[in-house]
C-alpha atoms as a PDB file:
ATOM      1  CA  UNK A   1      -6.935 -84.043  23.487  1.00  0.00           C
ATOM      2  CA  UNK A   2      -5.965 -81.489  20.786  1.00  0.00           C
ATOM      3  CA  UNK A   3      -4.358 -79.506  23.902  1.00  0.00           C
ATOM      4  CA  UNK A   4      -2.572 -82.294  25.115  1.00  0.00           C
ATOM      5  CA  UNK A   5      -1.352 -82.861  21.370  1.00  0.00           C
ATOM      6  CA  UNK A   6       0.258 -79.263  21.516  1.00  0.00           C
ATOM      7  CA  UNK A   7       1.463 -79.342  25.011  1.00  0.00           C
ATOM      8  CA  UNK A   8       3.751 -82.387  23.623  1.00  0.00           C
ATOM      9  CA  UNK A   9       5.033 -80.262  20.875  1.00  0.00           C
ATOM     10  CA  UNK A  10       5.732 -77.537  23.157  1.00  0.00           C
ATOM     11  CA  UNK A  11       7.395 -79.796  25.618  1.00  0.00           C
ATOM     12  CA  UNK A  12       9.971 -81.807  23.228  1.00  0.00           C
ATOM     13  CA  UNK A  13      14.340 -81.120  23.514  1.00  0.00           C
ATOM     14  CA  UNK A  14      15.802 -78.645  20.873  1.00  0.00           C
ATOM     15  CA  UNK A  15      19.459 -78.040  20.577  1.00  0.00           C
ATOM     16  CA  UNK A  16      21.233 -75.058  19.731  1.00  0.00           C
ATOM     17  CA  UNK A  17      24.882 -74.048  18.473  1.00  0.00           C
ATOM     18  CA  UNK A  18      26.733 -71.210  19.271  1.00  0.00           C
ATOM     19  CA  UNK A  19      30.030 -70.170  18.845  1.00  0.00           C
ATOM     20  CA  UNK A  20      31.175 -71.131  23.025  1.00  0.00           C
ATOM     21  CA  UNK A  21      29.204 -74.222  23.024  1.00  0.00           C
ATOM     22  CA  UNK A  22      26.152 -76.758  21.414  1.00  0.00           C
ATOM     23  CA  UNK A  23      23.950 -76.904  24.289  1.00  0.00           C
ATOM     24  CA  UNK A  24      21.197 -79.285  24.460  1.00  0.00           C
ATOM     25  CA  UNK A  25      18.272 -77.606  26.537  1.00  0.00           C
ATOM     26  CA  UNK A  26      15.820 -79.746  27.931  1.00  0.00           C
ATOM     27  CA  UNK A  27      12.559 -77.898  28.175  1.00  0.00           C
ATOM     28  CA  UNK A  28       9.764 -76.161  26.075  1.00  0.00           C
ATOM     29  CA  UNK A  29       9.976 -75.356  22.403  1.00  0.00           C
ATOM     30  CA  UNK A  30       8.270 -73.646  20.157  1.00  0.00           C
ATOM     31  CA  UNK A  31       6.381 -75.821  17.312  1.00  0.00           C
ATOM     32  CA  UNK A  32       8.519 -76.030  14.101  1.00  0.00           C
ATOM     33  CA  UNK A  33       5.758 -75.066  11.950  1.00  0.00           C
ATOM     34  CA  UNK A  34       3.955 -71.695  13.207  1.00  0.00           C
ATOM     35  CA  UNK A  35       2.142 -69.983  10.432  1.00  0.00           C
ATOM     36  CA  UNK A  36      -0.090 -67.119   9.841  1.00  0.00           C
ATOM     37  CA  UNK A  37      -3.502 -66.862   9.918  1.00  0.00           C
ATOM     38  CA  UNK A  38      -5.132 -67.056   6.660  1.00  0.00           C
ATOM     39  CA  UNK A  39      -8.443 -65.953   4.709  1.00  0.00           C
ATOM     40  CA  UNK A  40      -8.479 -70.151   4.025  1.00  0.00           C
ATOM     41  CA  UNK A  41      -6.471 -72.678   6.133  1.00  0.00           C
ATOM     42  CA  UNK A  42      -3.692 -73.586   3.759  1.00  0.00           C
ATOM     43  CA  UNK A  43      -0.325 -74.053   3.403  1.00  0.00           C
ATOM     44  CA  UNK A  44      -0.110 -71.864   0.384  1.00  0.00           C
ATOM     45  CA  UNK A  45       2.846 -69.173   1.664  1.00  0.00           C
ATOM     46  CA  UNK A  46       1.896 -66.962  -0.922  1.00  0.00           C
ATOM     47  CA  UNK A  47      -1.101 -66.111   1.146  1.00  0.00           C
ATOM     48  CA  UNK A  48       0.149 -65.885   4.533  1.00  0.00           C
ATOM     49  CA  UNK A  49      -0.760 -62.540   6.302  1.00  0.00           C
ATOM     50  CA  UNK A  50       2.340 -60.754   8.891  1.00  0.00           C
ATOM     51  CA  UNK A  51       0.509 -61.415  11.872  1.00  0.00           C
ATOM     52  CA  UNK A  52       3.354 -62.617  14.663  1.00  0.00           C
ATOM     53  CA  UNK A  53       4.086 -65.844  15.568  1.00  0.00           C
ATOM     54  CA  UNK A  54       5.452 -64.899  18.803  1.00  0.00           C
ATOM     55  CA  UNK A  55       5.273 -61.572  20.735  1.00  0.00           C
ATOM     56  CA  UNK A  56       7.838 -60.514  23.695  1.00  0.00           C
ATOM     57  CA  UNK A  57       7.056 -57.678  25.502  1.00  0.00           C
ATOM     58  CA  UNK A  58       9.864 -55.874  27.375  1.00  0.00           C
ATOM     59  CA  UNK A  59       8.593 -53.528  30.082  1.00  0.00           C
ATOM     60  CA  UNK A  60      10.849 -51.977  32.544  1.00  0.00           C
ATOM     61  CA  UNK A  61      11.910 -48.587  31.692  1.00  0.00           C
ATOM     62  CA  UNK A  62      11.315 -46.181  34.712  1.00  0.00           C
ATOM     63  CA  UNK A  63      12.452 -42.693  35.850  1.00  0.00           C
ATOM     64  CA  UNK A  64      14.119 -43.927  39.130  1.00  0.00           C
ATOM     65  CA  UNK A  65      17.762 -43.120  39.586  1.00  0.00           C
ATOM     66  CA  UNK A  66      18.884 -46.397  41.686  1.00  0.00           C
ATOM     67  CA  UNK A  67      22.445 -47.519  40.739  1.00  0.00           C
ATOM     68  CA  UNK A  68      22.467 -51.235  39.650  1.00  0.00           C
ATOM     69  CA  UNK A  69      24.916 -53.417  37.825  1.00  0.00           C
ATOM     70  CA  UNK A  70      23.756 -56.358  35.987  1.00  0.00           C
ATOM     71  CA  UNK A  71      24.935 -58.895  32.835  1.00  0.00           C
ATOM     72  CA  UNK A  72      23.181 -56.357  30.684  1.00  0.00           C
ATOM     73  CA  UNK A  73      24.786 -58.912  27.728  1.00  0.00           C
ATOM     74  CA  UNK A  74      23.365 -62.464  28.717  1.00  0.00           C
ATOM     75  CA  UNK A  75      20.055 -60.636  28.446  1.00  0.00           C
ATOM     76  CA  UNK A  76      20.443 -59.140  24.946  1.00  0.00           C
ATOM     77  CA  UNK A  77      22.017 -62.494  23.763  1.00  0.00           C
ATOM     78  CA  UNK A  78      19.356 -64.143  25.414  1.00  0.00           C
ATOM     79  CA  UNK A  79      15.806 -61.838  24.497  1.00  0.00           C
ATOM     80  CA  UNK A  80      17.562 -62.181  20.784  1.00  0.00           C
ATOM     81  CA  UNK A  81      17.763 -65.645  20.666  1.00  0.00           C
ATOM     82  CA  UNK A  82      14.528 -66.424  22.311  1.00  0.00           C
ATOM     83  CA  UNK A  83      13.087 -64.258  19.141  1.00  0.00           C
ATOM     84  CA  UNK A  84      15.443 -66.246  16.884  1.00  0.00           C
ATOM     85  CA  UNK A  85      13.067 -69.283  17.588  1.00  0.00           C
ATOM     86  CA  UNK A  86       9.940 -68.242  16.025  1.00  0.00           C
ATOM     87  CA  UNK A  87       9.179 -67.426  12.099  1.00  0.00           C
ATOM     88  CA  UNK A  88       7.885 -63.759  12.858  1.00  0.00           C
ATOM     89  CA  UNK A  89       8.683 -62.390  16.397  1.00  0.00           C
ATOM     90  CA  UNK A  90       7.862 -58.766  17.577  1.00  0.00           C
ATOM     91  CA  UNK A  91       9.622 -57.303  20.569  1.00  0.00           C
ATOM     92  CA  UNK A  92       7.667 -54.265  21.537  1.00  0.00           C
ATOM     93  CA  UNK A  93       9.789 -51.831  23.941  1.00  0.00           C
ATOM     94  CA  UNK A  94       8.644 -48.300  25.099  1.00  0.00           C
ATOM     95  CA  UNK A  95      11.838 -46.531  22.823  1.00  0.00           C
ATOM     96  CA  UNK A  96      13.480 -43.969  24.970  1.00  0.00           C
ATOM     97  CA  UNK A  97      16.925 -43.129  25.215  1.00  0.00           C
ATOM     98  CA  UNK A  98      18.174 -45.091  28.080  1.00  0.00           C
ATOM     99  CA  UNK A  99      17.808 -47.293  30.582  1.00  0.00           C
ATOM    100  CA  UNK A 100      15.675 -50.853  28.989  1.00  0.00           C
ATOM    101  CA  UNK A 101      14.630 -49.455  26.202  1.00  0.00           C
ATOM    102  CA  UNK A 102      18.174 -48.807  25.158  1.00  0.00           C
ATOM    103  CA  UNK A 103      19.433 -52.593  26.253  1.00  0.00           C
ATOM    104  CA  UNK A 104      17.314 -53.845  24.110  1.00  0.00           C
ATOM    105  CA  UNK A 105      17.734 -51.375  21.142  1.00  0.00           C
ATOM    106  CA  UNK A 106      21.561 -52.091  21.174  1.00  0.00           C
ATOM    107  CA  UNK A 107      20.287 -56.090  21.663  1.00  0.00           C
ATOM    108  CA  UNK A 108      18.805 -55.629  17.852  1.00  0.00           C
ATOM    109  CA  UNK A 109      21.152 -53.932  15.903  1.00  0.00           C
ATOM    110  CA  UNK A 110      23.530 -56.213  17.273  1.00  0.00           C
ATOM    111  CA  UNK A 111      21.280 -59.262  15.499  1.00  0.00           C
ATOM    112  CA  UNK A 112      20.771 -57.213  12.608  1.00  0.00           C
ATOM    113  CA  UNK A 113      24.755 -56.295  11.759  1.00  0.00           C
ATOM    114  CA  UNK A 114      25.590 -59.932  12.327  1.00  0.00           C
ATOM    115  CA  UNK A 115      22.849 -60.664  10.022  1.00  0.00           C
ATOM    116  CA  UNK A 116      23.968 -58.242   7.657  1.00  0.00           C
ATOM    117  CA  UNK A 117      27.783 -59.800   8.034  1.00  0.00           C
ATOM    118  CA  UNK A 118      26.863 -62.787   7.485  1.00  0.00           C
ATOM    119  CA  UNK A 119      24.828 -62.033   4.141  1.00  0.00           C
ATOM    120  CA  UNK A 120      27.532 -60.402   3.141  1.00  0.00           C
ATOM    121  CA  UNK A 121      29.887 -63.117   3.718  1.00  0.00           C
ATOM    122  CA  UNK A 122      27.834 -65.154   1.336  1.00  0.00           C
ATOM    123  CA  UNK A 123      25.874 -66.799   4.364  1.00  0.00           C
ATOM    124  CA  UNK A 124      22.741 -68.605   3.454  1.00  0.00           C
ATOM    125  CA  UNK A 125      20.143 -66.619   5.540  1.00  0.00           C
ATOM    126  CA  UNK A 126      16.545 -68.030   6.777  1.00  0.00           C
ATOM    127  CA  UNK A 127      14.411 -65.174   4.787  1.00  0.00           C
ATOM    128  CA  UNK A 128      11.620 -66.550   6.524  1.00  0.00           C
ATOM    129  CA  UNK A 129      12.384 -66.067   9.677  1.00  0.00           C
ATOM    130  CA  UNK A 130      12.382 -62.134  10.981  1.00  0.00           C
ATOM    131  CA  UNK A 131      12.661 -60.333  14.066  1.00  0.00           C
ATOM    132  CA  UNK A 132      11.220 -56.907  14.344  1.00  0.00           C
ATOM    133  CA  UNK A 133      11.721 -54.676  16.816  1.00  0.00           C
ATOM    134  CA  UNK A 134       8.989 -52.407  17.445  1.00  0.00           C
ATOM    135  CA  UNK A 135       8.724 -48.985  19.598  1.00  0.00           C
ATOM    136  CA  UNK A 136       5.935 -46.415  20.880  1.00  0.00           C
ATOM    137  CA  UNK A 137       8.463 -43.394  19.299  1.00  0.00           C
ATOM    138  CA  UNK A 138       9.908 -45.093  16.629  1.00  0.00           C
ATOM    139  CA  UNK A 139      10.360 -48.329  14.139  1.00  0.00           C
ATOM    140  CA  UNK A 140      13.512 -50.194  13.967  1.00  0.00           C
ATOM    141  CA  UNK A 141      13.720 -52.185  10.459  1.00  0.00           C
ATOM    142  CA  UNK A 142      10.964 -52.435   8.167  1.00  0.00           C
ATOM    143  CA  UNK A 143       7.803 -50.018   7.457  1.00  0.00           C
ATOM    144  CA  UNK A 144       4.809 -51.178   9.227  1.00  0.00           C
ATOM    145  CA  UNK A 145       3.748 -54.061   7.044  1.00  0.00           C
ATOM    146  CA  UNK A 146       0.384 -55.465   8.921  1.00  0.00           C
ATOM    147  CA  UNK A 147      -2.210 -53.945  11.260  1.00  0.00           C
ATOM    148  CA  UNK A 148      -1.418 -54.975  14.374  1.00  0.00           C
ATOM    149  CA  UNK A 149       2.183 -53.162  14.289  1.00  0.00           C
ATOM    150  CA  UNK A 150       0.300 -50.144  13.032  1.00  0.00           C
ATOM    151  CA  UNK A 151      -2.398 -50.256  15.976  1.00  0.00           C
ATOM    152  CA  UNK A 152       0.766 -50.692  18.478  1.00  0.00           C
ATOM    153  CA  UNK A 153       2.175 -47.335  17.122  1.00  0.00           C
ATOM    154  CA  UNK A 154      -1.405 -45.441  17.213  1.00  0.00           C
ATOM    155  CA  UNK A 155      -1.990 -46.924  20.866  1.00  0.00           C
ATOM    156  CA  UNK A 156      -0.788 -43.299  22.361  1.00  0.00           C
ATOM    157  CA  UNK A 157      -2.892 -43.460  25.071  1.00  0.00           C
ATOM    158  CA  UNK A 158      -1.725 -46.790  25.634  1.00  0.00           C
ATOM    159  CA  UNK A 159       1.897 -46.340  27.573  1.00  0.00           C
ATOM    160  CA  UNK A 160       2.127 -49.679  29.139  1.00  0.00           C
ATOM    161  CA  UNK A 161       1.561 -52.016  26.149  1.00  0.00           C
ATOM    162  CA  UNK A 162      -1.116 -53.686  28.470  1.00  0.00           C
ATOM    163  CA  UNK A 163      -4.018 -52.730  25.628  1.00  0.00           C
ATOM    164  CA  UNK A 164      -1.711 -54.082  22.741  1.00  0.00           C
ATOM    165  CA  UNK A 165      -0.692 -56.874  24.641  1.00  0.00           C
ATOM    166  CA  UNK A 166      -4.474 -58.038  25.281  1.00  0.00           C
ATOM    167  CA  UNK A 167      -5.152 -57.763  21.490  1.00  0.00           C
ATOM    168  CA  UNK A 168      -2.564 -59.486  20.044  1.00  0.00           C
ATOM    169  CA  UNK A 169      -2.856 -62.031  22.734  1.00  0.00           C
ATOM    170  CA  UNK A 170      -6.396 -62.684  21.559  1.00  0.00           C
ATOM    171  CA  UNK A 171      -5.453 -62.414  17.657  1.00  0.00           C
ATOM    172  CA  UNK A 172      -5.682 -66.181  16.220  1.00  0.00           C
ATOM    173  CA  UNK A 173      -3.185 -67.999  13.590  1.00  0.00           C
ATOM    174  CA  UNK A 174      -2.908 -71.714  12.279  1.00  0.00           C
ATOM    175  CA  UNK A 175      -0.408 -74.553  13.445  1.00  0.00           C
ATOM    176  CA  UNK A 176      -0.484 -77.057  11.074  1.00  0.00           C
ATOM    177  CA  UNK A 177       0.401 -80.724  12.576  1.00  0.00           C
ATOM    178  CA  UNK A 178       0.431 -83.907  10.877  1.00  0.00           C
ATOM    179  CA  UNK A 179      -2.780 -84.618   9.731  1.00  0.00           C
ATOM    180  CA  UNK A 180      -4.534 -81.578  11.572  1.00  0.00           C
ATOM    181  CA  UNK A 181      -5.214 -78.233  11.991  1.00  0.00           C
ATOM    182  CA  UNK A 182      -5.489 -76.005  15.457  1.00  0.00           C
ATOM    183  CA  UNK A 183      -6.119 -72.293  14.962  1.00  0.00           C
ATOM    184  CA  UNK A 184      -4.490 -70.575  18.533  1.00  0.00           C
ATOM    185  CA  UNK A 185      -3.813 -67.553  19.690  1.00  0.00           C
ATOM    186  CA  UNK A 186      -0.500 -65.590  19.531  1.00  0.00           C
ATOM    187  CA  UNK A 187       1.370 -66.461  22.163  1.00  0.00           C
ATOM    188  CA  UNK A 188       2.425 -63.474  23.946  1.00  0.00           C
ATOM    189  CA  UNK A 189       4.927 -63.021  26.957  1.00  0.00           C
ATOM    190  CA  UNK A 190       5.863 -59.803  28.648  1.00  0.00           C
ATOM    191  CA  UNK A 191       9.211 -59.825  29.663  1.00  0.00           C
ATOM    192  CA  UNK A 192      10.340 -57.616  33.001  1.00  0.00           C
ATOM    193  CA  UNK A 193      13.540 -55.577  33.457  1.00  0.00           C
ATOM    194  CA  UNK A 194      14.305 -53.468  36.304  1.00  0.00           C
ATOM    195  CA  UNK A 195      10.783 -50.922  36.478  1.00  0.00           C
ATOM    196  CA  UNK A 196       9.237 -49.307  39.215  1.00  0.00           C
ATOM    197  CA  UNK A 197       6.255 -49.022  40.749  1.00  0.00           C
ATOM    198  CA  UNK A 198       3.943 -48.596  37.271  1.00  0.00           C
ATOM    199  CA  UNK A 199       5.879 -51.740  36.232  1.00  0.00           C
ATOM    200  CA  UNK A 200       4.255 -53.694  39.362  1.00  0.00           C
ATOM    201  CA  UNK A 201       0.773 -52.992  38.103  1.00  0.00           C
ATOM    202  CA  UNK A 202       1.483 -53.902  34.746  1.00  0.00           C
ATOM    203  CA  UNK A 203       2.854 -57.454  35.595  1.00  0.00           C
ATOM    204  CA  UNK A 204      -0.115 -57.504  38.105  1.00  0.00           C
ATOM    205  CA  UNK A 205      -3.069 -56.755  35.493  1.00  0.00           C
ATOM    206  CA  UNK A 206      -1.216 -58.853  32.897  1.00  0.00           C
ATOM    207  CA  UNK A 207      -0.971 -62.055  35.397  1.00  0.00           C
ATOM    208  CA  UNK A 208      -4.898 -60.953  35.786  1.00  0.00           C
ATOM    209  CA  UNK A 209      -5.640 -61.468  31.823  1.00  0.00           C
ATOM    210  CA  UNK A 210      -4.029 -64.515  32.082  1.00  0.00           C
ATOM    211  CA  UNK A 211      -0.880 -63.074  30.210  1.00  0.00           C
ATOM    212  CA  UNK A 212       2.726 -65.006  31.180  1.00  0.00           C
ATOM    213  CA  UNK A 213       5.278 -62.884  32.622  1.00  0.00           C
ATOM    214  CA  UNK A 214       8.892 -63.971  33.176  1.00  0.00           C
ATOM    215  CA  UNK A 215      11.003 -61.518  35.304  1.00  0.00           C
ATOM    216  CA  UNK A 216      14.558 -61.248  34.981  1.00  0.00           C
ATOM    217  CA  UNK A 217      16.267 -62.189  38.137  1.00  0.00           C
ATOM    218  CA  UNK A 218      19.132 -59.362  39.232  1.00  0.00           C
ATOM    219  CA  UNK A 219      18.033 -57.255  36.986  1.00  0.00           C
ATOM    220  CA  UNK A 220      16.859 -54.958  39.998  1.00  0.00           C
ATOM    221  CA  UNK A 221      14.920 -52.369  40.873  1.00  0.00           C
ATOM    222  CA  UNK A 222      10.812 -53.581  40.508  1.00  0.00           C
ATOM    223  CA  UNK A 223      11.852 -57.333  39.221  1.00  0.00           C
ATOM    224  CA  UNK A 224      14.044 -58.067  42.033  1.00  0.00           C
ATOM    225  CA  UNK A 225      11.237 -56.348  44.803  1.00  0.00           C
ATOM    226  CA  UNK A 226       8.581 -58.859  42.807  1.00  0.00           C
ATOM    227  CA  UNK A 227      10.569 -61.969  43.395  1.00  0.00           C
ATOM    228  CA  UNK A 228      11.501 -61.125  47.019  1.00  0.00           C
ATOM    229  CA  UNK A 229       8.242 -60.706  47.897  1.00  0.00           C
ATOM    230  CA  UNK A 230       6.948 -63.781  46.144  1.00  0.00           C
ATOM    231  CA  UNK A 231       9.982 -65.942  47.703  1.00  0.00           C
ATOM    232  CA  UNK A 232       9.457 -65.016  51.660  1.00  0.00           C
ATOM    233  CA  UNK A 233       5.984 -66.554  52.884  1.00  0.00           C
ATOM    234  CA  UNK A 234       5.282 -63.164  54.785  1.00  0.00           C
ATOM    235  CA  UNK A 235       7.582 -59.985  53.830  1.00  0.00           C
ATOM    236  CA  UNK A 236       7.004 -57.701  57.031  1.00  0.00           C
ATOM    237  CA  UNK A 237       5.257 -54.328  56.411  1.00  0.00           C
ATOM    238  CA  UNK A 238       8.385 -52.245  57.566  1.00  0.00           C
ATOM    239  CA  UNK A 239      10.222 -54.162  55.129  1.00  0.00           C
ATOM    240  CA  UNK A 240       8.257 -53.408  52.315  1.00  0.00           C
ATOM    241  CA  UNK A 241       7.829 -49.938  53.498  1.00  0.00           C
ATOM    242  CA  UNK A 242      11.720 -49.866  53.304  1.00  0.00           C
ATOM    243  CA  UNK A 243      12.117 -51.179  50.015  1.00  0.00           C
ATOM    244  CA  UNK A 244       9.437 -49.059  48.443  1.00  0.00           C
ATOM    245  CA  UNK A 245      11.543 -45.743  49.680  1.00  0.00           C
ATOM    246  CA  UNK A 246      14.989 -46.887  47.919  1.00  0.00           C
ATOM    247  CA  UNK A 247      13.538 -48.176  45.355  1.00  0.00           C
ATOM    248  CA  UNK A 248      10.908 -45.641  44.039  1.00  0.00           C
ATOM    249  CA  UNK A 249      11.706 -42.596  45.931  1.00  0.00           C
ATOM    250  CA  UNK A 250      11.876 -41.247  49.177  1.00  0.00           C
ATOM    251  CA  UNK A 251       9.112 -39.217  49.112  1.00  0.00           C
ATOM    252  CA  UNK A 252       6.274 -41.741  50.817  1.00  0.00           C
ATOM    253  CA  UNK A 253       2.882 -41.776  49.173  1.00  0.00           C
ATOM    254  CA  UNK A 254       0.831 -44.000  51.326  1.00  0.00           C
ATOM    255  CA  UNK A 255      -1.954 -44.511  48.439  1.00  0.00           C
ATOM    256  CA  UNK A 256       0.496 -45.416  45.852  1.00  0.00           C
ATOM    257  CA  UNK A 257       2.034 -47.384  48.697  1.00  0.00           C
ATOM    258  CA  UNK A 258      -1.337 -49.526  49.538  1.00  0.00           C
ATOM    259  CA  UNK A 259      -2.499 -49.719  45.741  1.00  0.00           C
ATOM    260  CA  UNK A 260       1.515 -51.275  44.976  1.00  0.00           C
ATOM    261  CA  UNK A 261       0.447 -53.965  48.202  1.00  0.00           C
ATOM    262  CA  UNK A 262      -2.550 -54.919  46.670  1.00  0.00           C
ATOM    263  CA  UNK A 263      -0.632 -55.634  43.033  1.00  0.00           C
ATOM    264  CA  UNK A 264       1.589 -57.381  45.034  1.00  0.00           C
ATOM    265  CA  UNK A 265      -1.324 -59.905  46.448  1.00  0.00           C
ATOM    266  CA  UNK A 266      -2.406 -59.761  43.237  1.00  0.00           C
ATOM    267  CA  UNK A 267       0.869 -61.129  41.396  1.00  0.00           C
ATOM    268  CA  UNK A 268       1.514 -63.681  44.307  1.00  0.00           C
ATOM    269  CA  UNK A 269      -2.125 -65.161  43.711  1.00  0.00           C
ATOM    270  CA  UNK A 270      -1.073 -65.677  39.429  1.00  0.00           C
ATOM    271  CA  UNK A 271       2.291 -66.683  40.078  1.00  0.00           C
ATOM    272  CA  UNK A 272       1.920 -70.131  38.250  1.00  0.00           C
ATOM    273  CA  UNK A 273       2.288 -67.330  35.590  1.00  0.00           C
ATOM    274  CA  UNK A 274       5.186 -66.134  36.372  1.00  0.00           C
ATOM    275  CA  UNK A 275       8.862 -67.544  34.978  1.00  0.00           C
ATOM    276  CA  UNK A 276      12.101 -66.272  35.913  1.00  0.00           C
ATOM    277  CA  UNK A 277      15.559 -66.184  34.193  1.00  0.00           C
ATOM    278  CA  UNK A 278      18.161 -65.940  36.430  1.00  0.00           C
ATOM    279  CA  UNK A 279      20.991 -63.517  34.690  1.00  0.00           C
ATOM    280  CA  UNK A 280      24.188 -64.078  36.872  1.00  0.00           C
ATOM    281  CA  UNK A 281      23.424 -67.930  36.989  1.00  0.00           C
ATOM    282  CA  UNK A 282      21.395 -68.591  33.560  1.00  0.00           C
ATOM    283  CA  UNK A 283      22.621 -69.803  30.071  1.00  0.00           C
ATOM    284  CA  UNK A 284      21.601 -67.095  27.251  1.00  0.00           C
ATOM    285  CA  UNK A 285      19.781 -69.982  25.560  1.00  0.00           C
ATOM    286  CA  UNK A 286      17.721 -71.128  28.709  1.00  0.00           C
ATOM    287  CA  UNK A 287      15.229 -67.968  28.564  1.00  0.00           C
ATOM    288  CA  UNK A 288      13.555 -69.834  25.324  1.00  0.00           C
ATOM    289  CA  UNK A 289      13.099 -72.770  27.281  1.00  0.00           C
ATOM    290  CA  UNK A 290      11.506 -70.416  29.849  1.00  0.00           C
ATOM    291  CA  UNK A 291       9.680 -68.784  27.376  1.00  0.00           C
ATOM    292  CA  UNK A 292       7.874 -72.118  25.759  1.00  0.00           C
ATOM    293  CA  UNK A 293       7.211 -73.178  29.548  1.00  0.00           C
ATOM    294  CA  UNK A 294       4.949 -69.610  29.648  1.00  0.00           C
ATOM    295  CA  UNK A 295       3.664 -70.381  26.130  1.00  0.00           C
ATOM    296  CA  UNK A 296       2.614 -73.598  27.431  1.00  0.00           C
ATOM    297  CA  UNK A 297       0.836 -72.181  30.618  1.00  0.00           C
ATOM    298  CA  UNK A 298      -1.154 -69.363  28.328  1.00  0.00           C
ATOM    299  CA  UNK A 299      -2.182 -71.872  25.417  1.00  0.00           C
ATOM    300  CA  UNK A 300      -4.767 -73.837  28.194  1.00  0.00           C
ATOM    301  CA  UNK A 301      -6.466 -70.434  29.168  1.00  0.00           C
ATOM    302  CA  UNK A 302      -7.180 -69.500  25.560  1.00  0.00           C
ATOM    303  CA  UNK A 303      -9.384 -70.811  22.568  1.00  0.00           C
ATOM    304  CA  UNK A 304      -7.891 -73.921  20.682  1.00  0.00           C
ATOM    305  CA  UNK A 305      -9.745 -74.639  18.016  1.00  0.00           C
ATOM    306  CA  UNK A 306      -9.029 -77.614  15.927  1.00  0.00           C
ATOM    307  CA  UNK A 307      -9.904 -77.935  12.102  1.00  0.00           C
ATOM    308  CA  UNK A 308     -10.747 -80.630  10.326  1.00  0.00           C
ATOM    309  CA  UNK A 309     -10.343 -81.427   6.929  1.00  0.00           C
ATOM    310  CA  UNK A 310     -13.423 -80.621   5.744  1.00  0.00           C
ATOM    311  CA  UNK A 311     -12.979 -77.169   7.537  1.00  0.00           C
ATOM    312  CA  UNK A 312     -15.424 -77.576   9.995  1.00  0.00           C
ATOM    313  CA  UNK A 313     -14.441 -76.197  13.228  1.00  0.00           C
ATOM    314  CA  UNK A 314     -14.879 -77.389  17.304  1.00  0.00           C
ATOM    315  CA  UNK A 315     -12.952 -76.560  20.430  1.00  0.00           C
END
């Protein structure tokens, strides 16, 4: 019952205006009322703790040199206003120089000069709301100001995220509905760009810890190989053979070559899991749609715990 009560949350219409349009998407939202987790279950904001509200994980970044144009802008637009939907969203990215990492550096300071125009401009700014963007190298924004972004930054031996993303994943905070209480986990969604063949074990142990993963279609590289391969019943060996050379070198390594097949099985047995955004075809404001459709799918898996008003706690 209390799931179903969520789920409906989750599930109702939000609307959204931009500058080119007010587009009504029908689809998956997030709850308007998210908080933290705190030492009592209150709505006293004076003693709300920074965990996240919502996590996005961007994985891609690879050392591959395989040319490949995409609509690198629909994607910042959209990753930014996906975060734009919850009170306190992290987007963790790996921080180097190029490739990803540097799409979806440029994606932030993009949201944070328009955010300092518009205070400028006399704007009435959401304080409460806050993106942070959050790196292995480096912090974009704010000093560390709770645990869990601290852990992320210690987690050196930890160059996929896959550790981080399991903890937060399993770190709990409070929705309050009318008249009740649920205490949930964090919902946390790895986004995929491009990648190689590291990236197709990371989606594939994710999907395997129950994580949602939503893969940007055209993106290339690893993402594009993923969906091919879970969109043909039966890829044929050569072909896959094929597409591993271009795509992650031409140097064959036939154990890296069976261990990426069995991922592969792996990822096509959890694809309920799996969302896509389509980049050349997609409106920017359709990835949060996708994104509370993965929420939705990773809520069931987890914990819900519903309080009542006494405080007493049952599942």
């Amino acid at each position: 019952m209390e799931e179903v009560y969520l789920m409906s949350h989750y599930g109702k219409k939000w609307k959204s205006k931009t500058k080119l349009s007010t587009t009504e998407v029908q689809g998956s939202q997030f709850p308007a009322k998210l908080i933290n987790e705190n030492k009592e279950v209150t709505e006293d904001k004076n003693k709300e703790q920074n965990k996240p509200t919502l996590v996005l994980s961007v994985i891609g970044d690879s050392n591959t040199i395989v040319p490949n144009q995409w609509p690198k802008d629909v994607f910042r637009k959209a990753l930014i206003e996906t975060a734009k939907c919850e009170k306190e969203t992290l987007i963790l990215y790996l921080g180097v120089t190029g490739g990803v990492s540097k799409i979806v550096k440029e994606a932030y300071q993009d949201y944070d000069a328009m955010e300092s125009w518009r205070k400028k401009e006399g704007a009435k700014l959401d304080q409460k709301r806050r993106i942070k963007l959050i790196s292995k190298t480096q912090k974009e924004g704010e000093t560390s100001s709770c645990n869990a972004e601290i852990l992320f930054q210690n987690m050196k031996d930890d160059p996929s995220f896959l550790r981080y993303e399991t903890f937060v994943s399993q770190q709990n905070m409070f929705y309050f509905g009318p008249g009740m209480v649920f205490e949930i986990p964090v919902p946390t969604v790895i986004i995929v760009c491009e990648g190689d063949i590291q990236t197709i074990s990371h989606i594939s142990e994710a999907l395997e810890k129950q994580l949602p993963v939503i893969i940007m279609k055209g993106s290339g590289k690893a993402a594009d190989f993923v969906l091919d391969y879970l969109h043909v019943d039966k890829l044929k060996d050569f072909v896959i053979k094929k597409r591993f050379r271009l795509l992650f070198g031409y140097k064959f390594d036939k154990e890296a070559y069976e261990n990426m097949k069995k991922h592969l099985k792996c990822i096509k047995q959890n694809r309920e899991l799996i969302g896509v955004f389509d980049l050349h075809n997609d409106h920017p404001l359709k990835l949060s749609s996708i994104v509370g459709e993965a929420v939705v799918s990773f809520l069931p898996m987890k914990n819900i715990v519903q309080i009542d008003s006494k405080g007493k706690r049952r599942k």
